[in-house]
Protein backbone atom coordinates (compact mmCIF):
# COMPACT_ATOMS: atom_id res chain seq x y z
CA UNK A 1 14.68 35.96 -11.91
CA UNK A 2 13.34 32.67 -11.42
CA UNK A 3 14.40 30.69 -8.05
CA UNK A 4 15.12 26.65 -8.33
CA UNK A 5 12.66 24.43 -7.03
CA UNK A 6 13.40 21.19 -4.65
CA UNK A 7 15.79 19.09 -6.10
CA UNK A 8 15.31 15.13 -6.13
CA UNK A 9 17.54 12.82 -4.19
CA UNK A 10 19.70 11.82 -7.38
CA UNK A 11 20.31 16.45 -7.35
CA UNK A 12 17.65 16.42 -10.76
CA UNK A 13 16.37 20.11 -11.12
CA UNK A 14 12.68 19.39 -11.12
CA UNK A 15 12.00 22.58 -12.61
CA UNK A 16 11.81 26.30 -11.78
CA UNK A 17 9.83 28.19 -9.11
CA UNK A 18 7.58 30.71 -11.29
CA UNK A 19 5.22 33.70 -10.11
CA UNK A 20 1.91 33.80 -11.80
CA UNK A 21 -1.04 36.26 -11.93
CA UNK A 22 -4.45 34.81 -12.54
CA UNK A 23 -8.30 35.51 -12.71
CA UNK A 24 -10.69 34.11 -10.75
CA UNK A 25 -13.85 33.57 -13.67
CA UNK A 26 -16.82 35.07 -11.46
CA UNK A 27 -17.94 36.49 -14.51
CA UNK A 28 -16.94 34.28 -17.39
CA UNK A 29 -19.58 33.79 -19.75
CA UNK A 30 -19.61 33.31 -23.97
CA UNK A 31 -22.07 36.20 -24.25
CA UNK A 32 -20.56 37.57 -27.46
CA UNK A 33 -17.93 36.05 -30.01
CA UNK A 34 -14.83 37.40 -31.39
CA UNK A 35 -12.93 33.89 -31.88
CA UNK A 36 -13.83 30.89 -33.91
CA UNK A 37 -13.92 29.10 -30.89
CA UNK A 38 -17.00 31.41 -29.41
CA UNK A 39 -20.74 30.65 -29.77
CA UNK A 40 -23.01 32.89 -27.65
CA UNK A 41 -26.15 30.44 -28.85
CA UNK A 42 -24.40 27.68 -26.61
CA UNK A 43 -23.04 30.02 -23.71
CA UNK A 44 -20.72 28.50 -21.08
CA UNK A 45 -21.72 27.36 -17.20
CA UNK A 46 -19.61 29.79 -14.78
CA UNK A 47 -19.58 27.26 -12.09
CA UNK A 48 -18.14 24.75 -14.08
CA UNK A 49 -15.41 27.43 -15.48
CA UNK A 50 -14.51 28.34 -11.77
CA UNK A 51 -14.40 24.95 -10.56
CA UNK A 52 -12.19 23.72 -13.36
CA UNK A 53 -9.63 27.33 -12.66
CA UNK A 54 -9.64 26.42 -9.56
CA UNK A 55 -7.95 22.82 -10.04
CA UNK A 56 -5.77 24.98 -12.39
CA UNK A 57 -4.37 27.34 -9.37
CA UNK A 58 -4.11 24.34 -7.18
CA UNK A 59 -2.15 22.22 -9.79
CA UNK A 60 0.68 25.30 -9.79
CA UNK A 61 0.52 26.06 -6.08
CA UNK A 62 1.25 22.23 -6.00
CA UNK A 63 4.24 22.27 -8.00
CA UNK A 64 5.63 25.05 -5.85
CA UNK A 65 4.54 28.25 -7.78
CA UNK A 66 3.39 31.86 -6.20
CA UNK A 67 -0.04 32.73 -7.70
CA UNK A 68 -1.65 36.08 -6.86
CA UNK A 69 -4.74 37.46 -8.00
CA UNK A 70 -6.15 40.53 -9.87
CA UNK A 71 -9.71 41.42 -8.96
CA UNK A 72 -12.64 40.25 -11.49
CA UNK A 73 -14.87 42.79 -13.04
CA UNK A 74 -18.11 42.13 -14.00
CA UNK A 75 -18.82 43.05 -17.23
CA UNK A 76 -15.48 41.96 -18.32
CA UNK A 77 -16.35 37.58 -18.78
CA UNK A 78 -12.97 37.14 -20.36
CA UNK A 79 -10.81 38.66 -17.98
CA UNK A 80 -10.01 35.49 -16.88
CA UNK A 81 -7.50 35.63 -19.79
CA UNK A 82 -4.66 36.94 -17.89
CA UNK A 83 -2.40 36.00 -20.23
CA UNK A 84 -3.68 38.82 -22.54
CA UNK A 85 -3.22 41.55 -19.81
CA UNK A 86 0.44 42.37 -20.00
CA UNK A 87 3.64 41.36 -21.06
CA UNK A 88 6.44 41.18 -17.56
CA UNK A 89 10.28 40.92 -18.42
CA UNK A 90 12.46 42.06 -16.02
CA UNK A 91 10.49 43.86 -13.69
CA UNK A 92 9.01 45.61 -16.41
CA UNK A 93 5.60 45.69 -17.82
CA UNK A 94 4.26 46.13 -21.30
CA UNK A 95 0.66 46.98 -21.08
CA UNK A 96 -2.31 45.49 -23.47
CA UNK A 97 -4.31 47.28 -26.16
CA UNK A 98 -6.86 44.94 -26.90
CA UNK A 99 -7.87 44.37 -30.55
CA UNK A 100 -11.79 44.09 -29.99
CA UNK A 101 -14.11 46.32 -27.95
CA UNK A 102 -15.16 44.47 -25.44
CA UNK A 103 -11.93 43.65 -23.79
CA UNK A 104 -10.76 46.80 -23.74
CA UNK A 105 -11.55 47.89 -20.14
CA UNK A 106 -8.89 44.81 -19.09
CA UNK A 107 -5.35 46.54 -20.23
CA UNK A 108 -6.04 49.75 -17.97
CA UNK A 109 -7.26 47.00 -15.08
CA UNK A 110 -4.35 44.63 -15.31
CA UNK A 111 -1.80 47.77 -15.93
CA UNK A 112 -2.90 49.64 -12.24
CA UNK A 113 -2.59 46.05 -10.56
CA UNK A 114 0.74 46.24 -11.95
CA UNK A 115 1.35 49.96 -11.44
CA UNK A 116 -0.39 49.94 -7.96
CA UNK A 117 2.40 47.39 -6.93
CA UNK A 118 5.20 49.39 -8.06
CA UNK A 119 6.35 47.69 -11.35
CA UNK A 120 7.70 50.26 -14.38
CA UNK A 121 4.55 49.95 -16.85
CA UNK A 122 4.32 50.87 -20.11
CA UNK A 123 0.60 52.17 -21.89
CA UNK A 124 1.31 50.85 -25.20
CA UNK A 125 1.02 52.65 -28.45
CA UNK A 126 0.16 49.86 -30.47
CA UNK A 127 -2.63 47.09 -30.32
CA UNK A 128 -1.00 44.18 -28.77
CA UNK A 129 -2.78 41.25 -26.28
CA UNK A 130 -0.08 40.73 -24.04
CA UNK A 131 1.63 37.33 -23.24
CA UNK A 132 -1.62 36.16 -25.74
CA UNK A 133 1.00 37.59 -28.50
CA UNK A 134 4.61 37.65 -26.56
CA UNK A 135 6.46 34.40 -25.73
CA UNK A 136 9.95 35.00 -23.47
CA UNK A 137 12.55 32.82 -23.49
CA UNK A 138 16.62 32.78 -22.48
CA UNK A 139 17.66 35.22 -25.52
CA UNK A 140 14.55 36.09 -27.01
CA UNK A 141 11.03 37.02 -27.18
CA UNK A 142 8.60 35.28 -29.87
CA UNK A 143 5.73 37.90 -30.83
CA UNK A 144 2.77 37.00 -32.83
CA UNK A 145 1.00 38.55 -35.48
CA UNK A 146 -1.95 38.52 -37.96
CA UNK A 147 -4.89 38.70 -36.29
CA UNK A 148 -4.49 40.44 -32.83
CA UNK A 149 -1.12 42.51 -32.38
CA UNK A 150 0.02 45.22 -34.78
CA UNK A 151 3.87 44.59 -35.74
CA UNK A 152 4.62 47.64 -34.89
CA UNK A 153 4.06 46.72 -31.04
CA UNK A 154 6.49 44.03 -31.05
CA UNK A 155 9.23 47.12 -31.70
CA UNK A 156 7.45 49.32 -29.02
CA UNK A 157 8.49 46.08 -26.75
CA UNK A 158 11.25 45.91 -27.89
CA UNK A 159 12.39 48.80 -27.31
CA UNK A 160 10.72 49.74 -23.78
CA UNK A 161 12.27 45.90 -22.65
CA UNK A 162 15.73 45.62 -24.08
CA UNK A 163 14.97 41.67 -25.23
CA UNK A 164 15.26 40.77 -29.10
CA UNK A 165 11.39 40.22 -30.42
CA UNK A 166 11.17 37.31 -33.49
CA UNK A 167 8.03 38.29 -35.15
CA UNK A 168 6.07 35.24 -36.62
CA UNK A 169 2.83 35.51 -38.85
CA UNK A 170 -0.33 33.21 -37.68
CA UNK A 171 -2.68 32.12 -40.63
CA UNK A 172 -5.15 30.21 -39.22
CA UNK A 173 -7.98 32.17 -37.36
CA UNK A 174 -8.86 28.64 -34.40
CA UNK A 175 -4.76 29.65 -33.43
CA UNK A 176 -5.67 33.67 -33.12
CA UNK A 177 -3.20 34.01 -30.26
CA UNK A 178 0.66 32.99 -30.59
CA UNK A 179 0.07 31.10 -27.09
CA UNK A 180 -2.53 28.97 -29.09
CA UNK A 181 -0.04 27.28 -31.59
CA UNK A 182 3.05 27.65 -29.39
CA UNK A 183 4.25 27.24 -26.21
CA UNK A 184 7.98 27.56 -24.52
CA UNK A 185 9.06 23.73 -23.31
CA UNK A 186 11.84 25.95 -21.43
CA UNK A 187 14.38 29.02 -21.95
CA UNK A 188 15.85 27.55 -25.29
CA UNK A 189 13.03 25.39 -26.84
CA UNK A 190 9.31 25.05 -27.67
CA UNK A 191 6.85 23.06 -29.07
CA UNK A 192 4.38 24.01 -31.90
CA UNK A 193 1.67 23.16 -34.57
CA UNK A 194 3.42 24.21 -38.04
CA UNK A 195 0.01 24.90 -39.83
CA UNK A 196 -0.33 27.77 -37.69
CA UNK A 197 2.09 29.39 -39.28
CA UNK A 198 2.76 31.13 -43.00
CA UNK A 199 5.61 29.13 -44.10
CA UNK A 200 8.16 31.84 -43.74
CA UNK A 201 7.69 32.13 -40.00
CA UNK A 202 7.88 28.31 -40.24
CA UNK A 203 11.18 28.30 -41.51
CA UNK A 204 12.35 30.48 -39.11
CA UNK A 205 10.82 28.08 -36.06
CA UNK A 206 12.51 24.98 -37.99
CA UNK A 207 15.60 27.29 -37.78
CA UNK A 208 15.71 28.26 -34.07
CA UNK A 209 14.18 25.34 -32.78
CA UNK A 210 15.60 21.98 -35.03
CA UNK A 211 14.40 19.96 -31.51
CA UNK A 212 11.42 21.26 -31.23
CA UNK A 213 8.17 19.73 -30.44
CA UNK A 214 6.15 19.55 -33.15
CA UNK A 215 2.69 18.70 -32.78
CA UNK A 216 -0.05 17.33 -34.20
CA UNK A 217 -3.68 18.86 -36.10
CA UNK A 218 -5.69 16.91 -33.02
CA UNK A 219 -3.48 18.36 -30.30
CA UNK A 220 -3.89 21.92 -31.80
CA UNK A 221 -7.77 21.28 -32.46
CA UNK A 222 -8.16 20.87 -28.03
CA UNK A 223 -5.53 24.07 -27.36
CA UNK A 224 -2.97 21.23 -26.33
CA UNK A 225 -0.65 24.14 -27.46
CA UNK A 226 -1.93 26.63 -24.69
CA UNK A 227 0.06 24.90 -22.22
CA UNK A 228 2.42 26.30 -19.73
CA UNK A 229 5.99 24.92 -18.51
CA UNK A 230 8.31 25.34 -15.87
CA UNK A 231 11.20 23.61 -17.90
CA UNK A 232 9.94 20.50 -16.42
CA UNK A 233 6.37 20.03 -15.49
CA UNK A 234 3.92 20.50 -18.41
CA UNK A 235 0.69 21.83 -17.54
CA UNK A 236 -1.68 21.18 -20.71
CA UNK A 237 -5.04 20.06 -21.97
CA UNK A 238 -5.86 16.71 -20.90
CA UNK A 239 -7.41 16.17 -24.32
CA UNK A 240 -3.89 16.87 -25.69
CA UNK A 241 -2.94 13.06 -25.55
CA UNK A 242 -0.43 12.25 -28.25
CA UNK A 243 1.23 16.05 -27.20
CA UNK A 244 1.29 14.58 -23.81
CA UNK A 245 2.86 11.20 -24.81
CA UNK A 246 5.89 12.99 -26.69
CA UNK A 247 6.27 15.43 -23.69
CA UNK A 248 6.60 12.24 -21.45
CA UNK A 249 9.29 10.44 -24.09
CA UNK A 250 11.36 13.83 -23.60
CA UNK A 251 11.11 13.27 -19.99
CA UNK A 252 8.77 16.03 -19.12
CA UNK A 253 6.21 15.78 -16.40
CA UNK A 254 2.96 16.26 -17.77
CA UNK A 255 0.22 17.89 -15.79
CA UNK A 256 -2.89 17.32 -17.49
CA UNK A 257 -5.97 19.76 -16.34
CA UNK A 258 -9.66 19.59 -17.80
CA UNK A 259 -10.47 23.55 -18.76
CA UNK A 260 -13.32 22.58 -21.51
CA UNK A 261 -15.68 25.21 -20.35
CA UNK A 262 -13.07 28.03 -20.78
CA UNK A 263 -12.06 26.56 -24.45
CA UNK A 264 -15.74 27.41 -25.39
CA UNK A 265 -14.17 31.19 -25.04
CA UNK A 266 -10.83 30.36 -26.93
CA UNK A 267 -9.04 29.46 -23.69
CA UNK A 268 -6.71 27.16 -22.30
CA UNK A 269 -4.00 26.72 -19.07
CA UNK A 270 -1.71 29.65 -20.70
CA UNK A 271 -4.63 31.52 -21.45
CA UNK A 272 -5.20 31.59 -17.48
CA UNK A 273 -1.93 32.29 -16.58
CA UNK A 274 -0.18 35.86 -16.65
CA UNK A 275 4.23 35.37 -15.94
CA UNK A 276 5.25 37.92 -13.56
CA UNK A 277 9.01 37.99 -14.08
CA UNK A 278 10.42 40.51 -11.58
C-alpha cells in the first residue's frame, strides 16, 4: 500500500509516500555495450555517475520517500539499474532473468535482498528485466516486449501476482526497455513516445489512455520517458524540456535531475529506481 504524503493548507494531496530500492554506482562503468546507447570507446566517469545518483536519492528522500539500498558488486557496473532487478506487487516479488550475460549475476543478488528480508519471491522461468519491462498501475500491469522480456514471462507474472499484464511490442532498439518510452503519470494514466511502439500496441495505449501524455522524438532522444512519479511530483531528465512544460500545464510538479553520465549506459531516474510495494 502506499501511505499519503503532507497535505497543503487548501487539503491538496501532494502526492503519495513511495518505498524505493536503489544502487549506489561504485562500480558503474560503460566497459561493454549491449544498448544503442553504450560505447565502451568513450567509457563513463564513476564519480560523476555517483555524484549525480546521489542528487537522485536526495531529490526522493526530499519529497518524503523511504529509499533503502542493495549492496554494489563489483564486476556488476550496471547494477545500478535497479529497476531491472525485480518486479514488487503486493508484497510479492517477481525475480529477473536477464537477457544478456553480463547482467546475469544481478537477478540472484537483488532476489536474496528481497528473500533475505522476508518477501514471497519468485525465480522466474522466463527472461524478463524486471520493472525495466513491468509497469503497475491501479488495475493493471503494462509489460514490454521485443527486445528484452520473453512474452511468456508476462503470464508467469501474471499468474504468480494475481494483476492483469497488457503486453505491448517495442520497435525501436534506443527505447529497449518499456520504462524507456513509458512511464505511469499515476494509478490510471501515463505518458509515452508513440514511435516506440508497433502500431497495434499503439492502438491499444490510445485506447486505455485517450489523456495520455504523449511526447515528443526530442524528449524520448534524452530518456525524458525514464521518469518516475508519485501521482504528483515528476522526477525526469532535465533535458526533457518540452515533456517537462506539458507535465507543468497538467499541474504536475516537475523534478528535473541531471543523470547524463548514467544515460551513456541506457539509463535514466526510473532506471535507478526499483518500487517496493509491500
Amino acid at each position: 500500500m502506499t501511505t499519503p504524503l503532507v497535505v497543503t493548507t487548501s487539503g491538496e494531496t501532494t502526492g503519495t509516500a513511495r518505498h524505493y530500492l536503489m544502487c549506489r554506482p561504485e562500480f558503474f562503468a560503460v566497459s561493454y555495450a549491449i544498448n544503442p546507447w553504450m560505447d565502451p570507446a568513450k567509457g563513463a566517469d564513476t564519480a560523476t555517475a555517483v555524484r549525480q545518483w546521489e542528487a537522485l536519492r536526495e531529490a526522493y528522500e526530499s519529497l518524503g520517500h523511504t529509499v533503502s539500498l542493495i549492496d554494489p558488486v563489483e564486476g556488476l557496473p550496471d547494477m545500478v539499474f535497479a529497476a531491472n532487478g525485480a518486479l514488487v506487487v503486493d508484497g510479492r516479488v517477481y525475480g529477473a532473468r536477464f537477457t544478456h550475460a553480463e547482467r546475469t549475476a544481478e537477478g540472484p543478488a537483488y532476489l536474496k535482498w528481497f528473500a533475505d528480508r522476508g518477501f514471497e519471491t519468485l525465480e522466474p522461468t522466463f527472461v524478463n528485466e524486471g520493472e525495466g519491462d513491468y509497469l503497475t498501475l491501479d488495475e493493471m500491469i503494462l509489460a514490454g516486449t521485443g527486445f528484452r522480456t520473453d512474452v511468456a514471462a508476462h503470464m508467469e507474472a501474471q499468474e504468480f501476482l494475481g494483476r492483469p499484464v497488457v503486453t505491448l511490442r517495442l520497435v525501436d532498439p534506443r527505447f529497449y526497455h518499456l520504462d524507456t518510452a513509458l512511464f505511469p503519470l499515476g494509478g490510471t494514466n501515463v505518458a509515452y513516445y508513440p514511435e516506440a511502439f508497433s502500431p497495434g500496441s499503439l492502438r491499444v495505449l490510445q485506447r486505455l489512455f485517450p489523456d495520455a501524455v504523449v511526447a515528443t522524438a526530442a524528449d524520448a532522444e534524452v530518456l525524458g520517458l525514464n521518469a518516475v512519479s508519485d501521482g504528483r511530483h515528476v522526477v525526469v531528465n532535465a533535458e526533457a524540456t518540452g515533456l517537462t512544460l506539458e507535465l507543468e500545464r497538467r499541474g504536475y510538479d516537475v523534478v528535473p535531475v541531471d543523470l547524463s553520465e548514467l544515460r551513456k549506459a541506457g539509463g535514466g531516474p526510473k532506471c535507478c529506481t526499483l518500487e517496493i510495494r509491500a
